[in-house]
Structures are given as structure tokens and as C-alpha cells.
N, C-alpha and C. Protein backbone atom coordinates (compact mmCIF):
# COMPACT_ATOMS: atom_id res chain seq x y z
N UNK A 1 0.04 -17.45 3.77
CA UNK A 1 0.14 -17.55 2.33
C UNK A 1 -1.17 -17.20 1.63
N UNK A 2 -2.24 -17.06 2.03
CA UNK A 2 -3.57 -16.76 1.79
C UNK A 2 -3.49 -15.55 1.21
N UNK A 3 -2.82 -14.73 2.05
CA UNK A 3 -2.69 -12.99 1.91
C UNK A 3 -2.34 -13.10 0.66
N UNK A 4 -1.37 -13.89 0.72
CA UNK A 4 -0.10 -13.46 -0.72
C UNK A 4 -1.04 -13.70 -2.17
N UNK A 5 -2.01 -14.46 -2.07
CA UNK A 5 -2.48 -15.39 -3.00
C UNK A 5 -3.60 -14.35 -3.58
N UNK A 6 -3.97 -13.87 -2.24
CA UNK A 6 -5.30 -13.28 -2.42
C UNK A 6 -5.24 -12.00 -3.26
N UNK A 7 -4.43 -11.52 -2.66
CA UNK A 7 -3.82 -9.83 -3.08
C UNK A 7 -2.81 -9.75 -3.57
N UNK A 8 -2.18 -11.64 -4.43
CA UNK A 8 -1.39 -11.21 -5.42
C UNK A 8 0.40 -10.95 -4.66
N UNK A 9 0.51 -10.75 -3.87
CA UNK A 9 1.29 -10.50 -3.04
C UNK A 9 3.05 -11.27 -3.23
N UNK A 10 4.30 -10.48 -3.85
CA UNK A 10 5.01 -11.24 -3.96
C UNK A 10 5.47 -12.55 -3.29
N UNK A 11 6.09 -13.80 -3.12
CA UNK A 11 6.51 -14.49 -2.55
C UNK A 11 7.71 -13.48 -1.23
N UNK A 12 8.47 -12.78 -2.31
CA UNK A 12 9.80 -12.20 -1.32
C UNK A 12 9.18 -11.58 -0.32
N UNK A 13 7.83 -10.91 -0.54
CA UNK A 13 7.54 -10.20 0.38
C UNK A 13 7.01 -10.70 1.58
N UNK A 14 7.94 -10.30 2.90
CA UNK A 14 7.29 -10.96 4.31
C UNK A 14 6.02 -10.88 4.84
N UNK A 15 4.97 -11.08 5.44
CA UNK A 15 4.10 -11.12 5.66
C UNK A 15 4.28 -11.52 7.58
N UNK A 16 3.34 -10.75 8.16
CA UNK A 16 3.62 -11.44 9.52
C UNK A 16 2.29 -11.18 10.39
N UNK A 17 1.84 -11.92 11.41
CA UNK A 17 0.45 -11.34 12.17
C UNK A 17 0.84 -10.80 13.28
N UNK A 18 0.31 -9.75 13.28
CA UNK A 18 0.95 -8.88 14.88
C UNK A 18 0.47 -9.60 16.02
N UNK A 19 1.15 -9.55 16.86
CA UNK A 19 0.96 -10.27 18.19
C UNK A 19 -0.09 -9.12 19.10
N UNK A 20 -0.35 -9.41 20.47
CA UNK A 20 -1.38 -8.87 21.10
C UNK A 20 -0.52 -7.47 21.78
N UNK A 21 0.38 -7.95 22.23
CA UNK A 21 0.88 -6.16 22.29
C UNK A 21 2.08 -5.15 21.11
N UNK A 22 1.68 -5.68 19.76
CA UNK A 22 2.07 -4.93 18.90
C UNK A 22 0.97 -3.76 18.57
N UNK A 23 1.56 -2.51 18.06
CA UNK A 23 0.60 -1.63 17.75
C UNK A 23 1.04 -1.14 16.20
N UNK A 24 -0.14 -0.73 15.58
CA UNK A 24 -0.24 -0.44 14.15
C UNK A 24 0.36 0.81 13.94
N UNK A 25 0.44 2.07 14.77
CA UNK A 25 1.43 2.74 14.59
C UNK A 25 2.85 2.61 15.09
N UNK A 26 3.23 1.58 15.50
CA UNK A 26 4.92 1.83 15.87
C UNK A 26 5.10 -0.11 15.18
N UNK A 27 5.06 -0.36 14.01
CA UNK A 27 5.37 -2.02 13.85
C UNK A 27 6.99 -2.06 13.80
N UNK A 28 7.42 -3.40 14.21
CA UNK A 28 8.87 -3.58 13.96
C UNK A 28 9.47 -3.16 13.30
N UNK A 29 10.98 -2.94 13.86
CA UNK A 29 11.94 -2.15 12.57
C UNK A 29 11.97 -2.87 11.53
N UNK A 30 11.83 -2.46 10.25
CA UNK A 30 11.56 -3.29 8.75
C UNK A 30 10.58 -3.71 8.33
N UNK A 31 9.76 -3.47 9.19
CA UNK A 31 8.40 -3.79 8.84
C UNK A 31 7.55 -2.41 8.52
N UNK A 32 6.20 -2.74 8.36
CA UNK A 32 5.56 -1.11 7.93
C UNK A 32 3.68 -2.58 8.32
N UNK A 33 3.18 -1.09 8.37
CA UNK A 33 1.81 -1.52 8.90
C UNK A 33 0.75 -1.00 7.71
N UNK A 34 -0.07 -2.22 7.07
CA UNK A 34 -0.86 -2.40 6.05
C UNK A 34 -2.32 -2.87 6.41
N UNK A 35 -3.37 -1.71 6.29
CA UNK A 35 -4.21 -3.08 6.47
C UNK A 35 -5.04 -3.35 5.33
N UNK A 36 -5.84 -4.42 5.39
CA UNK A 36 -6.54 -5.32 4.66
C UNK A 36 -7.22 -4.59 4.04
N UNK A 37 -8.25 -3.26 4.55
CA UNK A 37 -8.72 -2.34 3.80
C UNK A 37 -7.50 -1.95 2.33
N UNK A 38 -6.51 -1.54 2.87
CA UNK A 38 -5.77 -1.27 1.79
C UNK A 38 -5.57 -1.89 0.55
N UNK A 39 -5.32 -2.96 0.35
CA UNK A 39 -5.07 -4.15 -0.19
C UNK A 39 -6.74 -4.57 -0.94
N UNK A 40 -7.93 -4.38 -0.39
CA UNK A 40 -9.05 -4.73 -1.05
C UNK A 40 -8.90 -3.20 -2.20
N UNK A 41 -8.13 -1.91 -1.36
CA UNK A 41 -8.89 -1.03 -1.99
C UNK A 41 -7.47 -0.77 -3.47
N UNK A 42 -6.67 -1.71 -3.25
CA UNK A 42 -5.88 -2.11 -4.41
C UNK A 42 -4.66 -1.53 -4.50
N UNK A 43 -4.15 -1.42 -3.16
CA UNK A 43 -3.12 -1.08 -2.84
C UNK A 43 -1.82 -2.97 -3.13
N UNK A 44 -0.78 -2.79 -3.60
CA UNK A 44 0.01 -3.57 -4.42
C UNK A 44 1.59 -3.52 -4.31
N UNK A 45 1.93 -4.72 -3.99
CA UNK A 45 3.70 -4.44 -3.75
C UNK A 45 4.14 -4.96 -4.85
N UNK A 46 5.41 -4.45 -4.97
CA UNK A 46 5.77 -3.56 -4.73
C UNK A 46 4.83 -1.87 -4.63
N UNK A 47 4.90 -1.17 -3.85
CA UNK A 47 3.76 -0.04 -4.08
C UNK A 47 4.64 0.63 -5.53
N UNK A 48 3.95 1.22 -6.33
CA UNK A 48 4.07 1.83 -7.46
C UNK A 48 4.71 3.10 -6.99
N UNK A 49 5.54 3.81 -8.27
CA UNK A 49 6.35 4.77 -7.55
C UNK A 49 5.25 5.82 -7.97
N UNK A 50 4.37 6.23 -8.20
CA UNK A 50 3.38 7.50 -8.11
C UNK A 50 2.78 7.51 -6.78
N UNK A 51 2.32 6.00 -6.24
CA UNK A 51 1.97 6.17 -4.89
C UNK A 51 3.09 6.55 -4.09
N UNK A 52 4.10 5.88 -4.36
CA UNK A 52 5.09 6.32 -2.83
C UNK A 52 5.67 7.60 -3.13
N UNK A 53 5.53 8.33 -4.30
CA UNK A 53 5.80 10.44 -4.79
C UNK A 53 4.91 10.96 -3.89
N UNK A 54 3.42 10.59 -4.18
CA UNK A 54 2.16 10.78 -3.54
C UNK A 54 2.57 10.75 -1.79
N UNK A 55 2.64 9.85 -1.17
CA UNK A 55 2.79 9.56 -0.08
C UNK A 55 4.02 10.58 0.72
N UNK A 56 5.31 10.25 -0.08
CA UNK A 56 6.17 11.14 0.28
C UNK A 56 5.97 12.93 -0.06
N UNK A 57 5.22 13.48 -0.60
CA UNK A 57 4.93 14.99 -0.84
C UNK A 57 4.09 15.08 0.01
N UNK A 58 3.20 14.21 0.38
CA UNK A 58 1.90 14.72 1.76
C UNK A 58 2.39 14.30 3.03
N UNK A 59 3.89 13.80 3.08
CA UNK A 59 4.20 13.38 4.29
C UNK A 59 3.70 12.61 5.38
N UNK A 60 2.52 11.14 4.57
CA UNK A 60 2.18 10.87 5.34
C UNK A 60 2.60 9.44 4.69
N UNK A 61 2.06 8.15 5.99
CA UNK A 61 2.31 6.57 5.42
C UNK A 61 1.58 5.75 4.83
N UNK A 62 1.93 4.52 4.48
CA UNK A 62 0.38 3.85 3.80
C UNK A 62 -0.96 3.52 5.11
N UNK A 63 -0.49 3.48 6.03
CA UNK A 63 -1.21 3.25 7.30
C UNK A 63 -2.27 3.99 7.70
N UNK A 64 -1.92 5.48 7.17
CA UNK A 64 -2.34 6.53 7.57
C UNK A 64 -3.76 6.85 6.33
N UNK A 65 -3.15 5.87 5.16
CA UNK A 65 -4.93 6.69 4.40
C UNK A 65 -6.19 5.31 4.59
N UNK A 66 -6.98 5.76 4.80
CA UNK A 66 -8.32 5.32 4.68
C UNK A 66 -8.30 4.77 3.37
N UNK A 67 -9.62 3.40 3.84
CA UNK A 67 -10.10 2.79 2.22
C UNK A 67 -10.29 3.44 1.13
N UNK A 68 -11.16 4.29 1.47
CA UNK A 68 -11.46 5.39 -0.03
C UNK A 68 -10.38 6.35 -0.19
N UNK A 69 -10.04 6.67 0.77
CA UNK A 69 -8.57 7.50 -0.08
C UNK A 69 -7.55 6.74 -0.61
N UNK A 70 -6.91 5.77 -0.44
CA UNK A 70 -6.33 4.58 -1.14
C UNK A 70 -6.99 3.89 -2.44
N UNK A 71 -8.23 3.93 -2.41
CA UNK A 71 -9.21 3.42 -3.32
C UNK A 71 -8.88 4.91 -4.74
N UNK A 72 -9.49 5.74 -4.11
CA UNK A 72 -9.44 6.93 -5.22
C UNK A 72 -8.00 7.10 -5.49
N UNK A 73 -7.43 7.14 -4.77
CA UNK A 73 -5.31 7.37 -5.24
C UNK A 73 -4.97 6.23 -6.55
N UNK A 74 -5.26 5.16 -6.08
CA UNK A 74 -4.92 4.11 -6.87
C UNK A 74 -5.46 3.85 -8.09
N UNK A 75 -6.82 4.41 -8.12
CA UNK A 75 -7.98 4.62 -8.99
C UNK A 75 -7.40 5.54 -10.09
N UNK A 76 -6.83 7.22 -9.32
CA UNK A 76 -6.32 7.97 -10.20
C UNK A 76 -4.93 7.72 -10.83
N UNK A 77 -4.32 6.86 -9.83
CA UNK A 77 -3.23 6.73 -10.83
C UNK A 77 -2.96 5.69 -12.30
N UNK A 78 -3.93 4.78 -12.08
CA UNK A 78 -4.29 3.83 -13.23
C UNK A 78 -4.90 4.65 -14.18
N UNK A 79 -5.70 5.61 -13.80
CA UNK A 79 -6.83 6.60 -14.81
C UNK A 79 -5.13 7.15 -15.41
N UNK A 80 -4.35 7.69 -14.84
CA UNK A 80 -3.59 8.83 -15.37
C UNK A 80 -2.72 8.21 -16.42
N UNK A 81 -1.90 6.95 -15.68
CA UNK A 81 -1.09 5.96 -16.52
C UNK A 81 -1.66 5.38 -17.79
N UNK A 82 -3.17 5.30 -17.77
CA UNK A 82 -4.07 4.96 -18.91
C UNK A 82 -4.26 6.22 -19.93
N UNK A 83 -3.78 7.32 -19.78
CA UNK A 83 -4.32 8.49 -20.24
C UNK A 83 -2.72 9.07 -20.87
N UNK A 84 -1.81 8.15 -20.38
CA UNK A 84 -0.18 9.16 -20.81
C UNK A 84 -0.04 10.08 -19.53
N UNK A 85 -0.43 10.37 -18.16
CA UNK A 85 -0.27 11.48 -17.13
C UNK A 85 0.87 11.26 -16.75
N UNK A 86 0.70 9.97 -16.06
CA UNK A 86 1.72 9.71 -15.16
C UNK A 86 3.48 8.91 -15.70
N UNK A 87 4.44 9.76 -15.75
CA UNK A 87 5.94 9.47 -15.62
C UNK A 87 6.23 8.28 -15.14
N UNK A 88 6.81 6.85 -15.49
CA UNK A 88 7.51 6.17 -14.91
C UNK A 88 8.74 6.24 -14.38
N UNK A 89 9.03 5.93 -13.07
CA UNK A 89 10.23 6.40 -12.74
C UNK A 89 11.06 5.13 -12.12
């Protein structure tokens, strides 16, 4: 519950600690793999639908970007939404 508190984190949303032979690229079915970098660098659930457009056109997962690329994504999309850029969908 720490997580949730810390980073804001819905109640609905599950939260779980991987065990010693889970791995960060293959996590349980229904689950998805986040880490803590992400979340400092202001990554937010529900994820916003510009990040998951973003994510889905580069074909890659949230797992897959680095602090500062999560940091700057999230960065630009608040800049854009602040500016009229970005479409709600």
C-alpha cells in the first residue's frame, strides 16, 4: 500500500512483488512489468491515452523505456496538453 500512496496509485489497481524466479520481461498473464524508475519519472495509472498512442506507434512497452525517456515523454505530454497539442481521446 506504500506504492499506491506514494505514486498516487489507484486503490483498484493490483500491485504485487515478484517472487525470485519471476522475470521482468515475461510477468504474469494480466499483469505488465513497471518499475519504480518509472513511476518517480511520473509515469501514472491509469497511463494517459497519449502515452499508450506513443507506446503503441513505437511498438514498444512501458518496461522497455528508461527513466529519462519516460521522464521526457511525460514531460512532453503535459507541455503539449498545457499548450492545446494534445487530443483527448
Amino acid at each position: 500500500m506504500l506504492l499506491h500512496k506514494n505514486f498516487h496509485i489507484p486503490n483498484d489497481v493490483v500491485t504485487t512483488v515478484p517472487k525470485r524466479s519471476d522475470r521482468a520481461s515475461l510477468p504474469p498473464p494480466g499483469y505488465l512489468t513497471v518499475s519504480e524508475a518509472s513511476l518517480r519519472a511520473g509515469l501514472r495509472f491509469p497511463p494517459s491515452a497519449e502515452l499508450v498512442e506513443i507506446l503503441r506507434r513505437c511498438g514498444v512497452c512501458l518496461s522497455q523505456l528508461s527513466y529519462r525517456v519516460m521522464s521526457v515523454t511525460v514531460g512532453l505530454i503535459a507541455l503539449f496538453r498545457d499548450r492545446g497539442g494534445c487530443a483527448d481521446t
